[in-house]
C-alpha atoms as a PDB file:
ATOM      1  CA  UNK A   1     -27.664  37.059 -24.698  1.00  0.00           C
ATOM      2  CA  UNK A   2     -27.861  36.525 -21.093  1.00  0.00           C
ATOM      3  CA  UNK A   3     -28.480  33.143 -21.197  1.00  0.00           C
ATOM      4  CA  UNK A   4     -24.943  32.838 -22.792  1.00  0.00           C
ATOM      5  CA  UNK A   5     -23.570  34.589 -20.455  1.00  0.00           C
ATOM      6  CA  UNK A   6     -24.621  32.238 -17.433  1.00  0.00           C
ATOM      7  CA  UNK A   7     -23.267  29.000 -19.771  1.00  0.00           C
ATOM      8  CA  UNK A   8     -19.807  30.615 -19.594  1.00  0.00           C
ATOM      9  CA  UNK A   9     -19.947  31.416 -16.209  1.00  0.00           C
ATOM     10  CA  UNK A  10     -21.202  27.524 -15.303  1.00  0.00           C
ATOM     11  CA  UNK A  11     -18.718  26.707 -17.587  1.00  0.00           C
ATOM     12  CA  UNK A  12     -15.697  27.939 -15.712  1.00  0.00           C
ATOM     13  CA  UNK A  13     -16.889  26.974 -12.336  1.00  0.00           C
ATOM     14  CA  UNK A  14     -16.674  23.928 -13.502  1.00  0.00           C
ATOM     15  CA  UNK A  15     -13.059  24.017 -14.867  1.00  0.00           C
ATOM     16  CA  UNK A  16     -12.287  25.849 -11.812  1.00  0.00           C
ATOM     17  CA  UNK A  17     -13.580  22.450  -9.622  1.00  0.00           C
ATOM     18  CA  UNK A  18     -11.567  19.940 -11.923  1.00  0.00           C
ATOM     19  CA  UNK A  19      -8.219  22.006 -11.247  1.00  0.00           C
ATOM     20  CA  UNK A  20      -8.777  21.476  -7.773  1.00  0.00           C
ATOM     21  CA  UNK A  21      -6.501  18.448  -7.575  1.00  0.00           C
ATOM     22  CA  UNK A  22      -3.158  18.938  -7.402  1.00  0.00           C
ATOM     23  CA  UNK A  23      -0.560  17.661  -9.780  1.00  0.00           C
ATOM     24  CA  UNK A  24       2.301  15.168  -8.596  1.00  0.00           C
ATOM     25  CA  UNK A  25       5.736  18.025  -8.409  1.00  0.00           C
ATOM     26  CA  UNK A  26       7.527  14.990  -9.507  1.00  0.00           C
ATOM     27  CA  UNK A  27       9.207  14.861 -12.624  1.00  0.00           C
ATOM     28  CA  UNK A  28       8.511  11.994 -15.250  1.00  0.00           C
ATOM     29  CA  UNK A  29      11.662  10.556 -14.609  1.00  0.00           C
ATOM     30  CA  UNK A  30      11.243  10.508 -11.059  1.00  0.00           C
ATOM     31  CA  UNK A  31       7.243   9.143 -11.308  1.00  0.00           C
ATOM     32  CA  UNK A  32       9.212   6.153 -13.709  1.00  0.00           C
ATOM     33  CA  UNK A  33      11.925   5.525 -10.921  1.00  0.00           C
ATOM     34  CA  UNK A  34       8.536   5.236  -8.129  1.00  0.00           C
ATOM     35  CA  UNK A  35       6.671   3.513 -10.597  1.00  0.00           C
ATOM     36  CA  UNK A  36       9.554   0.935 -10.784  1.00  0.00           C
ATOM     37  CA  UNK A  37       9.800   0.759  -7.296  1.00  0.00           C
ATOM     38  CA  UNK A  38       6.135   0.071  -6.686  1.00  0.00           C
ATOM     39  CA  UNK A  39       5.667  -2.634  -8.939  1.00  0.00           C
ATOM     40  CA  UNK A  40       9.121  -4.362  -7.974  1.00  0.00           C
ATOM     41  CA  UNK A  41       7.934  -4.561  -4.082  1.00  0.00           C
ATOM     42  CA  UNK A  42       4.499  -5.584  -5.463  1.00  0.00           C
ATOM     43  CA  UNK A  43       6.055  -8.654  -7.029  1.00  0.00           C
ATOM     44  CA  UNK A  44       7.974  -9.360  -3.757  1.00  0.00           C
ATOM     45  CA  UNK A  45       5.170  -9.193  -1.492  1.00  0.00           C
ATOM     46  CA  UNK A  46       2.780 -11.442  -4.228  1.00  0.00           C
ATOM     47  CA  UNK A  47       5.327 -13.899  -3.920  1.00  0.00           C
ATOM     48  CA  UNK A  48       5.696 -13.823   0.056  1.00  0.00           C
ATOM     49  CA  UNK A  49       2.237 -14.166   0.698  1.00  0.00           C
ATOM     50  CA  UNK A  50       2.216 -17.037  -1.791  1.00  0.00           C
ATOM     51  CA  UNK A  51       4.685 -18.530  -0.235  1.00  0.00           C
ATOM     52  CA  UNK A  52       3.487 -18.204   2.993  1.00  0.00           C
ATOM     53  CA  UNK A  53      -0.030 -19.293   2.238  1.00  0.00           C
ATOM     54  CA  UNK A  54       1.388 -22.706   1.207  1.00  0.00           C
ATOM     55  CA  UNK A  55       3.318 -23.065   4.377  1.00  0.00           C
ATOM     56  CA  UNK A  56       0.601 -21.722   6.866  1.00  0.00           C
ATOM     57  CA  UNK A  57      -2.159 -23.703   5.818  1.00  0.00           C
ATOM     58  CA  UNK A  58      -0.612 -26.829   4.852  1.00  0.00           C
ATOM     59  CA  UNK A  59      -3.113 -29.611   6.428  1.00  0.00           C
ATOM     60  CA  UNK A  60      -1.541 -31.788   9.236  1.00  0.00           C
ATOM     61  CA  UNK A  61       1.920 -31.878  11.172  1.00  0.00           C
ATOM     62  CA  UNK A  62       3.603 -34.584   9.302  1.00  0.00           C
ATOM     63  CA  UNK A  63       3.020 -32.561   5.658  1.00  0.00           C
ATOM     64  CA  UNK A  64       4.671 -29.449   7.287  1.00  0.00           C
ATOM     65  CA  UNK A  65       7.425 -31.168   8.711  1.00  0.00           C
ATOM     66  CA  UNK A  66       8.350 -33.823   6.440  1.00  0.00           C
ATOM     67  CA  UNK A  67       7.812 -36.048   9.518  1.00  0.00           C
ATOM     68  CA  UNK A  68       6.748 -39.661   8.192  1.00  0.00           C
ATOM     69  CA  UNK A  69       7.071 -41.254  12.017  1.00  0.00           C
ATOM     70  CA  UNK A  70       3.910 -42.036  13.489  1.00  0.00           C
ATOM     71  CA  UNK A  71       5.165 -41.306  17.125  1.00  0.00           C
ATOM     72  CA  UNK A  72       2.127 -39.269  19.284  1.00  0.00           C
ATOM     73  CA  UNK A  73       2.305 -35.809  18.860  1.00  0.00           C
ATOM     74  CA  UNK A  74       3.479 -33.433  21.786  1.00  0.00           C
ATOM     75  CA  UNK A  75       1.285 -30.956  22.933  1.00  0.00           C
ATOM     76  CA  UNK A  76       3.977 -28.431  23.018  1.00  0.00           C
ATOM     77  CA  UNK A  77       4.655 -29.106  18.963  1.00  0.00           C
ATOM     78  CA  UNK A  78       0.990 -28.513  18.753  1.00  0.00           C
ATOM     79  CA  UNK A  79       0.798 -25.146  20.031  1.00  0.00           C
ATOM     80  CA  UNK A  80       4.308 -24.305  18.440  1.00  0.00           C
ATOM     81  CA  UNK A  81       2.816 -25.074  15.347  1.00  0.00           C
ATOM     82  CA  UNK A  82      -0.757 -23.285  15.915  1.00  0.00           C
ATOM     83  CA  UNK A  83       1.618 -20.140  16.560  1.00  0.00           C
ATOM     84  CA  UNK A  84       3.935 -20.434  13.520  1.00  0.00           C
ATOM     85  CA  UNK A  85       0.605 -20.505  11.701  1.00  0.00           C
ATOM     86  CA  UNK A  86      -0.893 -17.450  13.143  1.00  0.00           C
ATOM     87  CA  UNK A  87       2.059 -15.223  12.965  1.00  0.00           C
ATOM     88  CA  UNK A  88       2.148 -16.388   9.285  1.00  0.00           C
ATOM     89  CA  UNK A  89      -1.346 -15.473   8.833  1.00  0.00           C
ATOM     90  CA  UNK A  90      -1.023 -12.451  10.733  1.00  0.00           C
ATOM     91  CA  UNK A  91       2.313 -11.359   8.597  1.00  0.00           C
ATOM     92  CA  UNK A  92       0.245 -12.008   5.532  1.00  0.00           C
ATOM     93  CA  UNK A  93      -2.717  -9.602   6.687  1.00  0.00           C
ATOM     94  CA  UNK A  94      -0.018  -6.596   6.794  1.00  0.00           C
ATOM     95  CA  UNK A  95       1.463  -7.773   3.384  1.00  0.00           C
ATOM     96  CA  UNK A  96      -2.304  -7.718   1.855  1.00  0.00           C
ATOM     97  CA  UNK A  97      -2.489  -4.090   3.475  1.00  0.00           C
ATOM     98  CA  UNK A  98       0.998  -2.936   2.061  1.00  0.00           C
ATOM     99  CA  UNK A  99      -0.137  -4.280  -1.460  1.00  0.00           C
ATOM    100  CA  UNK A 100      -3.314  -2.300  -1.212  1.00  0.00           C
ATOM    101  CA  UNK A 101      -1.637   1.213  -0.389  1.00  0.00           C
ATOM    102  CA  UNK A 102       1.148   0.169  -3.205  1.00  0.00           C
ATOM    103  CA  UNK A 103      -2.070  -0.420  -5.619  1.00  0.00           C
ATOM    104  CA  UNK A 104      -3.572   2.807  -4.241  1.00  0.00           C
ATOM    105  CA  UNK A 105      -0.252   4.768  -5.455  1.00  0.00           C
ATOM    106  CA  UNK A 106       0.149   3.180  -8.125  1.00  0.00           C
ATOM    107  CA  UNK A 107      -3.424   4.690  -9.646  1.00  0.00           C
ATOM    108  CA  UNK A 108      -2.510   8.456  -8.153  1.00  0.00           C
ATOM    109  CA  UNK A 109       0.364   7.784 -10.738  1.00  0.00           C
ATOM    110  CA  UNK A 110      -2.002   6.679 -13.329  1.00  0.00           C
ATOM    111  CA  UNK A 111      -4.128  10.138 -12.006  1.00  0.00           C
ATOM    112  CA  UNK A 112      -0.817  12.171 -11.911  1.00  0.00           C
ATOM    113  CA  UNK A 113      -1.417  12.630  -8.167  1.00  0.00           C
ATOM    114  CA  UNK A 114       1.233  10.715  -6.684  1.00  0.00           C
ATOM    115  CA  UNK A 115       3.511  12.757  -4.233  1.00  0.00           C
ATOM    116  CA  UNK A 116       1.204  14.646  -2.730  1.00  0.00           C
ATOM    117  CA  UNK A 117       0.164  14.322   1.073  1.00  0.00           C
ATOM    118  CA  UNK A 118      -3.229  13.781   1.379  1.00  0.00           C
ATOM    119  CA  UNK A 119      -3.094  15.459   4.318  1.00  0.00           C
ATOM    120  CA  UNK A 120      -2.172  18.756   3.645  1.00  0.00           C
ATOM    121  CA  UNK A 121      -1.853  18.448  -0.105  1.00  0.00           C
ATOM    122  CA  UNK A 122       1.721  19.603   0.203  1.00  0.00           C
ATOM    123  CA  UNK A 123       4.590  17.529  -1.957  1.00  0.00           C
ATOM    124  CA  UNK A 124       6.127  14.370  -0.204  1.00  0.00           C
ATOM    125  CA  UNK A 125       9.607  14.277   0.158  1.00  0.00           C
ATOM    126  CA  UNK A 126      11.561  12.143  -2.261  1.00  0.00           C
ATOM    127  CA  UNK A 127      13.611  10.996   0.713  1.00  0.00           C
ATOM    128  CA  UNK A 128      10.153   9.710   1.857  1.00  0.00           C
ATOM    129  CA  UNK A 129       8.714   8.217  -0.826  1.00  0.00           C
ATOM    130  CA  UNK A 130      12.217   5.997  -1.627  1.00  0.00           C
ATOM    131  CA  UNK A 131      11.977   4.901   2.532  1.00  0.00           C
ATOM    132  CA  UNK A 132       8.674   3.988   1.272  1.00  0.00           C
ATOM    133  CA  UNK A 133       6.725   4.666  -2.322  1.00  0.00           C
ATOM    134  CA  UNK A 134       3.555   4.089  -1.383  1.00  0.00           C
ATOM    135  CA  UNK A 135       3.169   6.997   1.690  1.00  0.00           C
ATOM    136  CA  UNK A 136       0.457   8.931   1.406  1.00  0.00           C
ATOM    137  CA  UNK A 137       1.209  11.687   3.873  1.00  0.00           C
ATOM    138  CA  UNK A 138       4.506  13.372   4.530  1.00  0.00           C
ATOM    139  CA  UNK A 139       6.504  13.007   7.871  1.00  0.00           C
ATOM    140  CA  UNK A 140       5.324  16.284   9.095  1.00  0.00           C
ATOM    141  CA  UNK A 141       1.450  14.701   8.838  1.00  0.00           C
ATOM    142  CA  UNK A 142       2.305  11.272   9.508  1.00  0.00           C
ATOM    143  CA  UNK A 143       4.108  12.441  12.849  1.00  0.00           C
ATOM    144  CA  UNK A 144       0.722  14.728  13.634  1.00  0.00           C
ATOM    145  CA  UNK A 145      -1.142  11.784  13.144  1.00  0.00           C
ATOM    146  CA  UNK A 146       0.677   9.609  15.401  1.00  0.00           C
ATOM    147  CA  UNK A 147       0.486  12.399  18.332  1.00  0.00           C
ATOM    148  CA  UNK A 148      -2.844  12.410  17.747  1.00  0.00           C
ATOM    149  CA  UNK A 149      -2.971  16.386  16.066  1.00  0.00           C
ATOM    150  CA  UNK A 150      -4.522  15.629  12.798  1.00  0.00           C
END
């Protein structure tokens, strides 16, 4: 008998452990509205970075420009055009970044986490998450964490 005693006690420890997570204080209408929103801004940036791929790292000056002329380049158009390309590339880096924290919300959805800081595991503001779906702390934290407090 007292060995079934200890597997009930093990046994709610562990249901105690799983419970640990908090649940999104969203409703399921509201979770469908973020939902939406994440996977329309997903789209958007898939197509940006497409689109900015081909124009970035198109091979020479004339296939960028249309420019069938074969006048001598300027330096100036040179280094005009090495810029161009690195902002582009640069802008594409913070889009790839963007669509990971979107994909990251996107699975606390899927977990029924989404809304939550993970800061201090207090709800996000809906007026937050509409500015932007996929924040993962709430302006309180993200404000600490800029100042350097968290």
């Amino acid at each position: 008998m007292a060995k079934k005693k200890k597997k009930k006690r093990r046994s709610k420890k562990t249901t105690k452990s799983k419970s640990k997570k908090k649940k999104s204080p969203l409703s399921p209408k509201d979770i469908e509205y973020f939902k939406n929103l994440l996977l329309e801004k997903r789209r958007e940036i898939i197509g940006d970075v497409s689109e900015m791929e081909e124009e970035a790292l198109k091979k020479s000056r004339s296939d960028a420009t249309g420019d069938l002329s074969s006048m001598p380049i300027h330096m100036a158009d040179i280094g005009s055009d090495n810029y161009h390309q690195e902002f582009s590339l640069g802008l594409m880096a913070s889009e790839r970044k963007t669509l990971k924290e979107i994909d990251e919300a996107l699975h606390k959805i899927g977990d029924g986490t989404y809304g939550i800081c993970e800061g201090t595991g207090k709800p996000i503001s809906k007026a937050r998450l509409k500015a932007q779906p996929w924040a993962k702390y709430s302006m309180e934290y993200a404000r600490m964490l800029e100042e350097g407090k968290a």
